[in-house]
Protein backbone atom coordinates (compact mmCIF):
# COMPACT_ATOMS: atom_id res chain seq x y z
CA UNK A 1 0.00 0.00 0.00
CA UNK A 2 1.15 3.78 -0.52
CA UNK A 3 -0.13 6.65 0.19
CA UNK A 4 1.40 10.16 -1.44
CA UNK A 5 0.62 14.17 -0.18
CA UNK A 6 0.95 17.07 0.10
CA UNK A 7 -0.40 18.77 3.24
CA UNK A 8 1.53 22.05 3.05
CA UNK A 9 3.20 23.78 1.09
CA UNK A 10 6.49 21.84 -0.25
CA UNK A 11 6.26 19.35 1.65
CA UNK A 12 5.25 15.71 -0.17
CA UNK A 13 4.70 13.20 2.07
CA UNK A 14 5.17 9.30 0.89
CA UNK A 15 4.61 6.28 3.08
CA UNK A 16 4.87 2.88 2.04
CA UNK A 17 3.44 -0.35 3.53
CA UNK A 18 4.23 -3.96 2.45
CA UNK A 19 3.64 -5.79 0.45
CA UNK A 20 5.06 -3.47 -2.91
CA UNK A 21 5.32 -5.31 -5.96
CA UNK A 22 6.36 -3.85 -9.10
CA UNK A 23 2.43 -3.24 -10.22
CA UNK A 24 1.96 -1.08 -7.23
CA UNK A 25 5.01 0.66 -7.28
CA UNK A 26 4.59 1.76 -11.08
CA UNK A 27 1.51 3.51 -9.00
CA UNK A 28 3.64 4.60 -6.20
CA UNK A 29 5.70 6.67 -8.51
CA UNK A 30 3.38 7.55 -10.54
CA UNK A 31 1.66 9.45 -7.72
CA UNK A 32 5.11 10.61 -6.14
CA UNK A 33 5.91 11.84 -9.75
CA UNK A 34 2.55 14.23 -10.25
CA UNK A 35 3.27 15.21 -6.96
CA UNK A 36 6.48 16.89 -6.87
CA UNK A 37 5.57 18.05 -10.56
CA UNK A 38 2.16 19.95 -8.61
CA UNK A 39 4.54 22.37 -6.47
CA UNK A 40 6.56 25.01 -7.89
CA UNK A 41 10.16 25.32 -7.39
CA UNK A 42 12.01 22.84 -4.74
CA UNK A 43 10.07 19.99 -2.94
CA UNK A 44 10.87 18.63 0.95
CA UNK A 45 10.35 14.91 0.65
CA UNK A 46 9.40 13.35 3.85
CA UNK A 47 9.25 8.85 3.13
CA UNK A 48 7.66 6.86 5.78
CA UNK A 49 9.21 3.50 5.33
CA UNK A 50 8.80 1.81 8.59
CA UNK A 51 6.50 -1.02 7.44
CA UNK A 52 7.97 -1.30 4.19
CA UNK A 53 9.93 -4.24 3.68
CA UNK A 54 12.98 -5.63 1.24
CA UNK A 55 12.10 -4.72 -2.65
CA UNK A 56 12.30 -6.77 -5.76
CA UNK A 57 15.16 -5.63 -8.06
CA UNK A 58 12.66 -4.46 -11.03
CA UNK A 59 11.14 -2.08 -7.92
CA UNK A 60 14.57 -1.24 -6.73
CA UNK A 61 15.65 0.17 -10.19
CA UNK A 62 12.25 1.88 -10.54
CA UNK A 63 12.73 3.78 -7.34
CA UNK A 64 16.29 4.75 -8.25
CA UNK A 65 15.35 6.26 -11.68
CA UNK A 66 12.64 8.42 -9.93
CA UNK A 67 14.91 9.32 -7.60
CA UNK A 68 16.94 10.08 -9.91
CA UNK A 69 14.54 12.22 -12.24
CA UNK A 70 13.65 14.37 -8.86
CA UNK A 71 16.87 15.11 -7.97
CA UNK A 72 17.14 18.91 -8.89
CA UNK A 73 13.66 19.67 -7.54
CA UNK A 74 15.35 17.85 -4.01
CA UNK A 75 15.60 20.38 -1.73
CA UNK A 76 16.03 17.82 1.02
CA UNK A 77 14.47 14.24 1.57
CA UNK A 78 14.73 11.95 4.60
CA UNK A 79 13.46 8.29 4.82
CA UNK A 80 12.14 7.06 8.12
CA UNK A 81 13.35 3.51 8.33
CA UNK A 82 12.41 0.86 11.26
CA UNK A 83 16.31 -0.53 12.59
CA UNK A 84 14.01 -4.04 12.80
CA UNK A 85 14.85 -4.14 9.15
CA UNK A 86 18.78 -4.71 8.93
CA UNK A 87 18.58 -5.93 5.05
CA UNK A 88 15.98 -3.26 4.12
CA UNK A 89 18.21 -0.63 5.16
CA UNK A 90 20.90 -1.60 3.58
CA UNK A 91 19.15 -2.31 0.42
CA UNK A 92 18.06 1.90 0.85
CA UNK A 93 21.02 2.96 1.72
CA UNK A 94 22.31 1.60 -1.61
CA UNK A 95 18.98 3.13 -3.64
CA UNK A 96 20.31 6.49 -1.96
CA UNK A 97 24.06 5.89 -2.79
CA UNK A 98 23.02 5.09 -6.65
CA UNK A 99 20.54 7.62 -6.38
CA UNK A 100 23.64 10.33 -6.24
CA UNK A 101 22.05 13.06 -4.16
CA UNK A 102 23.66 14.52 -0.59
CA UNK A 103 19.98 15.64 0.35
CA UNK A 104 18.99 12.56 0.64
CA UNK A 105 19.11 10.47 4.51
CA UNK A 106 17.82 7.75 5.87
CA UNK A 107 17.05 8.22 9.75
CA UNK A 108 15.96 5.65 12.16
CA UNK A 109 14.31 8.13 15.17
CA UNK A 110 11.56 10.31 13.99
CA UNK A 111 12.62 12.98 16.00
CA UNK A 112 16.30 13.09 14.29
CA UNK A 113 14.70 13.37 11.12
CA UNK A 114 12.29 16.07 12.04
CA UNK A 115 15.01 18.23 13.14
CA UNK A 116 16.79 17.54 9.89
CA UNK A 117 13.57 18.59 8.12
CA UNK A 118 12.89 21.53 10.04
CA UNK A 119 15.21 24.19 8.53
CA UNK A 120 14.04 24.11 5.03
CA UNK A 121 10.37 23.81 6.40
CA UNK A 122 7.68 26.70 7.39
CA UNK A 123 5.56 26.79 10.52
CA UNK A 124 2.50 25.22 8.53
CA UNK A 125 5.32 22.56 6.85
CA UNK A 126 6.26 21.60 10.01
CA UNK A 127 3.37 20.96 11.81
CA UNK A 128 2.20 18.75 8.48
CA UNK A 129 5.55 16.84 9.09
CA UNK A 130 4.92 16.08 12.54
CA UNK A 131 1.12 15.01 11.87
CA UNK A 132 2.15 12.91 8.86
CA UNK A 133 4.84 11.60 11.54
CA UNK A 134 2.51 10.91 14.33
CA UNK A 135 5.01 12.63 16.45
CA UNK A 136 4.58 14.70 19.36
């Protein structure tokens, strides 16, 4: 399952919930796609991958050419990962590394990445990021 936004501003919100096969995640960025194309200028990308779990390699390579694609409209983007998920991570961490973009992390703690966030954010960003979060 995925679910894509954008409750404020820049900010594009993205969370992904297993199972993803490689029908769903032509969807998935799909959606992502229209939605950094609907706001002008640079985009905040906030990824909610907690229950997300290891991708195939057709979805892998998917990802990594949208990634790709966005990567000037990037002002920053930081994937929430669950440390329960050793190869998952890695397997990210990799997507990012190919993915060639410094404004790209992955963060464990929702609070780390929220203070990551927060700079490039306004008020109204903010308190989106913290809803679509579910942090206090």
């Amino acid at each position: 399952m995925v679910e894509v936004g954008n409750p404020a501003g820049r900010l594009i919100t993205f969370r992904v919930r297993s199972p993803v096969d490689d029908g769903n995640a032509d969807h998935a960025a799909g959606e992502l796609r229209r939605a950094v194309q609907g706001v002008e200028g640079q985009v905040v990308v906030c990824s909610d991958l907690t229950e997300a779990r290891t991708f195939s390699p057709e979805t892998t390579e998917r990802f990594i050419a949208l990634m790709k694609t966005d990567n000037p409209r990037l002002e920053r983007s930081a994937l929430l990962v669950s440390a329960d998920s050793a190869t998952f991570v890695l397997q990210l961490e990799r997507m990012l590394r190919a993915a060639n973009s410094p404004v790209r992390r992955t963060f464990r703690e929702p609070q780390e990445l929220i203070d990551w966030l927060r700079p490039s954010l306004t008020p109204s960003e903010q308190t989106a990021l913290v809803a679509f979060l579910g942090a206090p």
